[in-house]
C-alpha atoms as a PDB file:
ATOM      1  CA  UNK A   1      -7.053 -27.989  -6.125  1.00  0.00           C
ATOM      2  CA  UNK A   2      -8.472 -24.272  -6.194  1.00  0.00           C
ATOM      3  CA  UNK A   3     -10.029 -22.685  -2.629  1.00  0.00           C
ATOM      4  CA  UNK A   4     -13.322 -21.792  -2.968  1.00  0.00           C
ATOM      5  CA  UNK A   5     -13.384 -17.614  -1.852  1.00  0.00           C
ATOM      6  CA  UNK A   6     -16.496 -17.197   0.632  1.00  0.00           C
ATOM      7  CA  UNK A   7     -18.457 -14.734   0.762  1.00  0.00           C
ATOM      8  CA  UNK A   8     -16.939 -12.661   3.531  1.00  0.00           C
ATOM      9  CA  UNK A   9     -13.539 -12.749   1.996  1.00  0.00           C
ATOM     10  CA  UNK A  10     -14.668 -11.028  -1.590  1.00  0.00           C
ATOM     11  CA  UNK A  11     -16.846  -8.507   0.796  1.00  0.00           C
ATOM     12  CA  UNK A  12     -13.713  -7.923   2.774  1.00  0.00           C
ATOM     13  CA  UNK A  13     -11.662  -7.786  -1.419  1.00  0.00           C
ATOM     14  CA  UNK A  14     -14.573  -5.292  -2.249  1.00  0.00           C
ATOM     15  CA  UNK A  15     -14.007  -3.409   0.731  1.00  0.00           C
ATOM     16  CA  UNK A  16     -10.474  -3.045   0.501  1.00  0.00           C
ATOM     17  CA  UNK A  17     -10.443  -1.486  -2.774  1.00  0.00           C
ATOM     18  CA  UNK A  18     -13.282   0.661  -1.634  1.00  0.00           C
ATOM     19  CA  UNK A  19     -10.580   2.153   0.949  1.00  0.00           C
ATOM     20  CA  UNK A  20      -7.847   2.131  -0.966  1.00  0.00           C
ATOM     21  CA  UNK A  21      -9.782   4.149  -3.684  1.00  0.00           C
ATOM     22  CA  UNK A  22     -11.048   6.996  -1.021  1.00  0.00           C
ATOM     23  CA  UNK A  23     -14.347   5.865  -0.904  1.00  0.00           C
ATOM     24  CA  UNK A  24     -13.776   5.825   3.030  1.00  0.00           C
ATOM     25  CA  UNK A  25     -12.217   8.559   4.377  1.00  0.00           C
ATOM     26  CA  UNK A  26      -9.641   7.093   7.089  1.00  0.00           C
ATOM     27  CA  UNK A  27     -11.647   7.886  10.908  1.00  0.00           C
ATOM     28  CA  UNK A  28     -15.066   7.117   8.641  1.00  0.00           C
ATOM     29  CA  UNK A  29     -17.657   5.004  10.788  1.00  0.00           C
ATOM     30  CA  UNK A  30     -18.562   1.572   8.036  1.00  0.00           C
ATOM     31  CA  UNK A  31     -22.369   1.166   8.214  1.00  0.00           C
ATOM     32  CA  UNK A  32     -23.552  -2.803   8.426  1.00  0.00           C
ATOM     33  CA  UNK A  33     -27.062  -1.832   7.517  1.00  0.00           C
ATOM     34  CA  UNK A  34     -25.892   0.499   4.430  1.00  0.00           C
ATOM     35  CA  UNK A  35     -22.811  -1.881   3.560  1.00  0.00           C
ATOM     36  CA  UNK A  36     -24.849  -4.973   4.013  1.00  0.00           C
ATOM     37  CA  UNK A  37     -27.591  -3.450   1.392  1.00  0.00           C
ATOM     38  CA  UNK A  38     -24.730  -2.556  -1.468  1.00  0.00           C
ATOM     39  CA  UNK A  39     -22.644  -5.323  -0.987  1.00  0.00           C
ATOM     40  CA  UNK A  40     -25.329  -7.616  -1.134  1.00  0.00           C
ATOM     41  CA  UNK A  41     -24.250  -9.848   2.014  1.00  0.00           C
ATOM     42  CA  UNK A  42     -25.705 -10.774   5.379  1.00  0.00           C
ATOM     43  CA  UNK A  43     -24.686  -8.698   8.235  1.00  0.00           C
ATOM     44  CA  UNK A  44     -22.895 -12.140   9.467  1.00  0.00           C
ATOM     45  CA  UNK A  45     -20.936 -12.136   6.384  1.00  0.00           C
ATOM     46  CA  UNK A  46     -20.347  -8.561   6.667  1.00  0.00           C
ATOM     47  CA  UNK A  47     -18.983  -8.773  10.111  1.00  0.00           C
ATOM     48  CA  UNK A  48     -16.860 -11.502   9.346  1.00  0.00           C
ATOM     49  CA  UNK A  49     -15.699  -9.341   6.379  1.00  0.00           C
ATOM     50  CA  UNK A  50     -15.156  -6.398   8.867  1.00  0.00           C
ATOM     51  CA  UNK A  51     -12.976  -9.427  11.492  1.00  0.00           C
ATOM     52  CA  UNK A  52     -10.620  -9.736   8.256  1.00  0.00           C
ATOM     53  CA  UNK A  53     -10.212  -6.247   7.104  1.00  0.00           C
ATOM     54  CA  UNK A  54      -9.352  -6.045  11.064  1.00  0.00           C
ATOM     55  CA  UNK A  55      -6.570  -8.406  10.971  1.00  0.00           C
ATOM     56  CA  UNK A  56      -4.891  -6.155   8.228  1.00  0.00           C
ATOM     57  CA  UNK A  57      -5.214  -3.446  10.270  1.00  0.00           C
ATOM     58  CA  UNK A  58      -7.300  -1.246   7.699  1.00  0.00           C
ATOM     59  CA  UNK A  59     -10.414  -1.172  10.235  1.00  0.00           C
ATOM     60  CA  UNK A  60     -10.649  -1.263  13.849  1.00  0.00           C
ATOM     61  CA  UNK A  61     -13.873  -2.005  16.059  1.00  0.00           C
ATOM     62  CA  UNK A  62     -14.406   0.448  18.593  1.00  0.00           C
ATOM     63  CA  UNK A  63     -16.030  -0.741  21.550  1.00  0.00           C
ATOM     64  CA  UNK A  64     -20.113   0.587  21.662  1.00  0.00           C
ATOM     65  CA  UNK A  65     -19.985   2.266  18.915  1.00  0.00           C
ATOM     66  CA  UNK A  66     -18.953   0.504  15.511  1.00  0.00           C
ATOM     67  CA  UNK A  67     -16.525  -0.530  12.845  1.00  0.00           C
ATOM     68  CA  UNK A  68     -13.829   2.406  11.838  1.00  0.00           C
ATOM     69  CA  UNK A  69     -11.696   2.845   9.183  1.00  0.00           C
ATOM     70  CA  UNK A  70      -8.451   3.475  10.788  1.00  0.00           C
ATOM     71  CA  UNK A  71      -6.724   6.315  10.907  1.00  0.00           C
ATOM     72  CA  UNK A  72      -2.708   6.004  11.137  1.00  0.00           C
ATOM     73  CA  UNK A  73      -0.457   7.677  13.971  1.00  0.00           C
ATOM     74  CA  UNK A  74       2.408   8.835  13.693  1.00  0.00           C
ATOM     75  CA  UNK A  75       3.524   5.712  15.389  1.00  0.00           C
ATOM     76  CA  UNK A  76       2.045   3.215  12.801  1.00  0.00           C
ATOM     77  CA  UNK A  77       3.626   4.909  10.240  1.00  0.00           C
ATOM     78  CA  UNK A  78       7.211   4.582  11.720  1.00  0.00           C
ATOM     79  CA  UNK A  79       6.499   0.854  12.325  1.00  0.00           C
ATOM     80  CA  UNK A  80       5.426   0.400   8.555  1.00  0.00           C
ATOM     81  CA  UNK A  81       8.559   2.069   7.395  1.00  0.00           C
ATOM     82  CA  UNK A  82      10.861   0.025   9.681  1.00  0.00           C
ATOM     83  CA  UNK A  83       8.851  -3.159   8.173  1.00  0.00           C
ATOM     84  CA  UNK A  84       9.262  -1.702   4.746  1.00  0.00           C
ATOM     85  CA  UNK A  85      13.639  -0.588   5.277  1.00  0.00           C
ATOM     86  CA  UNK A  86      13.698  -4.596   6.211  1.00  0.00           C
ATOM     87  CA  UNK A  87      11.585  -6.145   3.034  1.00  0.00           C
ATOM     88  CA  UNK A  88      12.739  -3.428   0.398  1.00  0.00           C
ATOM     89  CA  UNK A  89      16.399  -4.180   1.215  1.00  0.00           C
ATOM     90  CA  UNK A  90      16.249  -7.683   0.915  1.00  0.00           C
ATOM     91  CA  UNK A  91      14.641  -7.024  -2.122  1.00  0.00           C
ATOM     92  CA  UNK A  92      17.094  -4.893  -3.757  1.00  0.00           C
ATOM     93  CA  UNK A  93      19.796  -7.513  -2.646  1.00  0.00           C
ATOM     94  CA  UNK A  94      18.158 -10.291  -4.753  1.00  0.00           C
ATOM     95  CA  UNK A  95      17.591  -7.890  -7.748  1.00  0.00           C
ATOM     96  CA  UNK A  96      19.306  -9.079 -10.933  1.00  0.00           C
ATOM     97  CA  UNK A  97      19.331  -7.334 -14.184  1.00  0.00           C
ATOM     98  CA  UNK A  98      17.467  -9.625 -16.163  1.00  0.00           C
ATOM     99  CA  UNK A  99      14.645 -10.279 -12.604  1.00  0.00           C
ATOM    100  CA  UNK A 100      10.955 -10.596 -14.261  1.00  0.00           C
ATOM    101  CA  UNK A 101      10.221  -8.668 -11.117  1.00  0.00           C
ATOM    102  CA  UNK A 102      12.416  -5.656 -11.687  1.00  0.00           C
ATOM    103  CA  UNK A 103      10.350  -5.712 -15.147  1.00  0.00           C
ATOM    104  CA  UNK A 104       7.385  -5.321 -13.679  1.00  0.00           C
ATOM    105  CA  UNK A 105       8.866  -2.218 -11.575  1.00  0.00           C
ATOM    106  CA  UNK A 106       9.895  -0.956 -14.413  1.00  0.00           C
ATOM    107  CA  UNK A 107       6.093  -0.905 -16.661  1.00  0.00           C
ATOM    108  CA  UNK A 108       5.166   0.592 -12.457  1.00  0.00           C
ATOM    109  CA  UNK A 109       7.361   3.553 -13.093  1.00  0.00           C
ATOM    110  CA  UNK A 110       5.912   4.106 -17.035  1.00  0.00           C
ATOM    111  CA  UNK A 111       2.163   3.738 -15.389  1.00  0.00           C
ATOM    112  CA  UNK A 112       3.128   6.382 -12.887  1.00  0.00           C
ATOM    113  CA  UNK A 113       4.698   8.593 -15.252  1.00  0.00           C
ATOM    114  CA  UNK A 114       1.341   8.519 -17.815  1.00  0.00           C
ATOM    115  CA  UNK A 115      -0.986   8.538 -14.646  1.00  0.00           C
ATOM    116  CA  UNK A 116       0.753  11.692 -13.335  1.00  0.00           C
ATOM    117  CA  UNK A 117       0.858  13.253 -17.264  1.00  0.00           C
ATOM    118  CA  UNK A 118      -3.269  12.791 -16.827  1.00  0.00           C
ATOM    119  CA  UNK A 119      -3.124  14.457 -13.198  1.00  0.00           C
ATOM    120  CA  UNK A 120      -4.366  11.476 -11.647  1.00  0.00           C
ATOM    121  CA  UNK A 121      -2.701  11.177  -8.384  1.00  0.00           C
ATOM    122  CA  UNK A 122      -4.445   8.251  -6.715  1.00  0.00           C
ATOM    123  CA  UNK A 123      -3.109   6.210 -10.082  1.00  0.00           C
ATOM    124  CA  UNK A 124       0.187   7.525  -9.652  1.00  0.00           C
ATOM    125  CA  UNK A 125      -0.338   6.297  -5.854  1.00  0.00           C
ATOM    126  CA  UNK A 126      -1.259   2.924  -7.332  1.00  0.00           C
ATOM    127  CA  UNK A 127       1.632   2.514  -9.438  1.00  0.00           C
ATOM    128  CA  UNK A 128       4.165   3.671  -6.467  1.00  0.00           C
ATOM    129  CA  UNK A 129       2.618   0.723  -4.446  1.00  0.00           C
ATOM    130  CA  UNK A 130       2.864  -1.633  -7.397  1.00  0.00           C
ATOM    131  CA  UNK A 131       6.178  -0.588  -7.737  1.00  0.00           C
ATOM    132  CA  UNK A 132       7.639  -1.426  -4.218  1.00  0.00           C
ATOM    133  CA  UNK A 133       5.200  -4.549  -4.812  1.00  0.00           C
ATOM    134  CA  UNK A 134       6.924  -5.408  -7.784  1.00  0.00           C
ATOM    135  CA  UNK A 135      10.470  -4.979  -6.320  1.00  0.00           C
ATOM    136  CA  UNK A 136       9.945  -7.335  -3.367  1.00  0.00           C
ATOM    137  CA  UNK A 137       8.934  -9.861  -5.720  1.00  0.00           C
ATOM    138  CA  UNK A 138      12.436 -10.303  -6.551  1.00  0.00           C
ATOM    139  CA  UNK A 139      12.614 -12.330  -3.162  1.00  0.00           C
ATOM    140  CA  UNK A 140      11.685 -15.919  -3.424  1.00  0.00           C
ATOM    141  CA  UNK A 141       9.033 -16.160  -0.709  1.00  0.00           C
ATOM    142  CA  UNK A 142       5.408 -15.956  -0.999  1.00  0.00           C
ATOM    143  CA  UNK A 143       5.143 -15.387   2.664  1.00  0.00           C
ATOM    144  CA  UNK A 144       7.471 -12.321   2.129  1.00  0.00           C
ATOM    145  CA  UNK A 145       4.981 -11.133  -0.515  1.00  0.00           C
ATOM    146  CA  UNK A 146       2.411 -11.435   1.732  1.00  0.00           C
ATOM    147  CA  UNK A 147       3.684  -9.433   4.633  1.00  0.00           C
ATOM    148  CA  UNK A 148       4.947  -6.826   1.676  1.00  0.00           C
ATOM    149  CA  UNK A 149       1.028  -6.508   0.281  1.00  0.00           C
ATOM    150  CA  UNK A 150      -0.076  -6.207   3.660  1.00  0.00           C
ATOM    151  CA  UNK A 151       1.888  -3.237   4.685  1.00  0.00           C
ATOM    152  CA  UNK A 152       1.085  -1.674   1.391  1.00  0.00           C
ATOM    153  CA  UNK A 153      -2.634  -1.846   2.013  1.00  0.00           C
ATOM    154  CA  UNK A 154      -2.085   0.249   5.167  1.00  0.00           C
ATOM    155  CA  UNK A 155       0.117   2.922   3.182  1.00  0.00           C
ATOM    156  CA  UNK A 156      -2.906   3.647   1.461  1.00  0.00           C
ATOM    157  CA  UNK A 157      -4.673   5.377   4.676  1.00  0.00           C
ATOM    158  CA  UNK A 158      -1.620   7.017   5.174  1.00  0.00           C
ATOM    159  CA  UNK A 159      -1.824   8.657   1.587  1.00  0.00           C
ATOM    160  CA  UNK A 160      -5.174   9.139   2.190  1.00  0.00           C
ATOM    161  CA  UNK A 161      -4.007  11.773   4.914  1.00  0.00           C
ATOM    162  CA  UNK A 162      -1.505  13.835   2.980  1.00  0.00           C
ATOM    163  CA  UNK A 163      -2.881  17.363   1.971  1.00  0.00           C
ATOM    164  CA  UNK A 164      -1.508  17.414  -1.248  1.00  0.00           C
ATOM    165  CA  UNK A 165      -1.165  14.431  -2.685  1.00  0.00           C
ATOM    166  CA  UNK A 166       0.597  15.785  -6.138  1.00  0.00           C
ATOM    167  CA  UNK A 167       3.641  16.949  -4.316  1.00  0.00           C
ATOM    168  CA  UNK A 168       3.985  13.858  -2.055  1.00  0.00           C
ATOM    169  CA  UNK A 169       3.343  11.297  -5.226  1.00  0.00           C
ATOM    170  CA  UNK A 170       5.376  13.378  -7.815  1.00  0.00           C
ATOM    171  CA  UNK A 171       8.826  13.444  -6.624  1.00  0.00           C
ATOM    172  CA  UNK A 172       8.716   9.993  -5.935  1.00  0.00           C
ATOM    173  CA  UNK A 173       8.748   8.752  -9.766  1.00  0.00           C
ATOM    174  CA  UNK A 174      11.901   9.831 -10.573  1.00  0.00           C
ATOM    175  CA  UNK A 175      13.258   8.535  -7.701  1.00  0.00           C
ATOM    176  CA  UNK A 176      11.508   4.788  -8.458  1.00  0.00           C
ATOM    177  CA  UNK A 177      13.087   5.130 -11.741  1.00  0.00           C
ATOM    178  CA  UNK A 178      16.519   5.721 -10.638  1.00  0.00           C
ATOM    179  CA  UNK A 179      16.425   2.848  -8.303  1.00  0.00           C
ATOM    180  CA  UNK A 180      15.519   0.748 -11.681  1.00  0.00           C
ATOM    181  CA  UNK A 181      18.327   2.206 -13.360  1.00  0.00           C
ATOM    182  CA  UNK A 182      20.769   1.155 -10.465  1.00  0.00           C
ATOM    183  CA  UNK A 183      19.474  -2.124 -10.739  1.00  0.00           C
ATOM    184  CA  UNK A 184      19.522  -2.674 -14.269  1.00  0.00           C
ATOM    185  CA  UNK A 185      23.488  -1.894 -14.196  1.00  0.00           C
ATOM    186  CA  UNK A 186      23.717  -4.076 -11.605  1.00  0.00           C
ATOM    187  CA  UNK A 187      24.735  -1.633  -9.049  1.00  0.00           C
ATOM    188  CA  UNK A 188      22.877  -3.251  -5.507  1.00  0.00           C
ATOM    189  CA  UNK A 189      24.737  -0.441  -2.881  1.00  0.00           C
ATOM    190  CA  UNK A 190      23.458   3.044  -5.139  1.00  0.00           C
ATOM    191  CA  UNK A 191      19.716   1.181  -5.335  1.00  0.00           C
ATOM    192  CA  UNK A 192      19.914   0.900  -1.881  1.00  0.00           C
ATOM    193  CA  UNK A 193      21.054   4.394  -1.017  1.00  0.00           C
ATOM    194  CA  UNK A 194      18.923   5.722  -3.464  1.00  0.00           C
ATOM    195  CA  UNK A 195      15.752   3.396  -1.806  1.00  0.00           C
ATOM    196  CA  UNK A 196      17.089   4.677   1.953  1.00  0.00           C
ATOM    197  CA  UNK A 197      16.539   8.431   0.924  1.00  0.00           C
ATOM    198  CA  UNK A 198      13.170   7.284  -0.658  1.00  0.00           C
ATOM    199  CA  UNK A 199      11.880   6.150   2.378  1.00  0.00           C
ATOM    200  CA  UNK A 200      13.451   8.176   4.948  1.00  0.00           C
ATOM    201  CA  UNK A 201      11.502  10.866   2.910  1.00  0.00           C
ATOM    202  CA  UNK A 202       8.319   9.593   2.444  1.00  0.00           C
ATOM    203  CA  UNK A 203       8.193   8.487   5.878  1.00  0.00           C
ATOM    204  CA  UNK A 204       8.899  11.941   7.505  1.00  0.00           C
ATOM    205  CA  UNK A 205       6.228  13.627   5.201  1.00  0.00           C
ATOM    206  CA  UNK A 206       3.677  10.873   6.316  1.00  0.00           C
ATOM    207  CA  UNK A 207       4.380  10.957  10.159  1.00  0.00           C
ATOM    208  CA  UNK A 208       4.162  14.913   9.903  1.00  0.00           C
ATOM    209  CA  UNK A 209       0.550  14.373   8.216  1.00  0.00           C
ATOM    210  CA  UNK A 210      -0.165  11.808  11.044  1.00  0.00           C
ATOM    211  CA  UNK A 211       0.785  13.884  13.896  1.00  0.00           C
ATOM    212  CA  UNK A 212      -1.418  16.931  12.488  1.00  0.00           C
ATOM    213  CA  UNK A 213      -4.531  14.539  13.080  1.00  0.00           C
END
């Protein structure tokens, strides 16, 4: 039997991919009245739209004076990282060879690699998410997934932050690619060195943007 999607949950959808695409500059107040008008929704549904968006930590309500996007600190990127180390490495040690899901990190890395070819760095952001996506799908547990897609959504205000987000996004494709390679030769403990220095990267470069803030 299919669940019927209300209203506030395909605002909060919309929303989401409004953020993730820029459109809302992490620290950027959310207007009900404007929000309300373009999404097409009550300011009820918009709210309860905002209460979701809330519980995956992408806005925050500030007390008198509105709705926020959020904007990371250096904390909250260290805490997504640690989440991430924990997911990403039981990930790599369910990989197989022959894992639909290493496939699909696989076509990740050749979207990256034709997105970054064009110059489009928010794509090549996209396909590094859909990549460590991808690679946790390799566990067998939806609720795993879930916690995975949900710390994702939050590394997008953290790229939002970086200065230049062509030297943060390209070094990384390589490096996604080599972790496929590992896995494909079924070699678990270089993937998971090679994921380590990934992250260990990515996260000081992030939590150096986030402290400049």
């Amino acid at each position: 039997m299919s669940r019927t999607v209300s209203g506030a949950e395909s605002s909060a959808t919309r929303l989401r991919t409004m953020i993730a695409s820029g459109d809302f500059a992490p620290g950027t107040q959310l207007s009900e009245e404007r929000l309300s008008d373009q999404l097409g929704v009550s300011r009820n549904t918009l709210r309860e739209a905002f209460r979701l968006l809330a519980r995956d930590r992408l806005v925050e309500h500030v007390f008198n004076r509105g709705v926020f996007v959020r904007r990371l600190s250096e904390a909250d990127v260290a805490d997504l990282y640690a989440a991430r180390r924990v997911l990403e490495e039981a990930a790599i040690r369910s990989s197989t060879p022959d894992s639909p899901a290493l496939a699909e990190a696989a076509d990740a890395v050749r979207a990256a690699r034709t997105a970054a070819a064009d110059g489009d760095w928010h794509m090549v952001g996209t396909a590094d998410i859909r990549f460590h996506a991808a690679l946790v799908r390799g566990v067998p547990s939806e609720r795993i997934w879930g916690l995975m897609d949900g710390l994702l959504a939050e590394m997008r205000l953290a790229f939002l932050e970086t200065d230049d987000p062509a030297t943060f996004h390209a070094g990384f494709v390589d490096r996604n690619e080599a972790i496929v390679i590992a896995l494909r030769t079924g070699d678990r403990d270089a993937a998971s060195a090679l994921l380590a220095d990934y992250l260990d990267d990515a996260e000081q470069t992030l939590r150096s943007a986030a402290a400049r803030d």
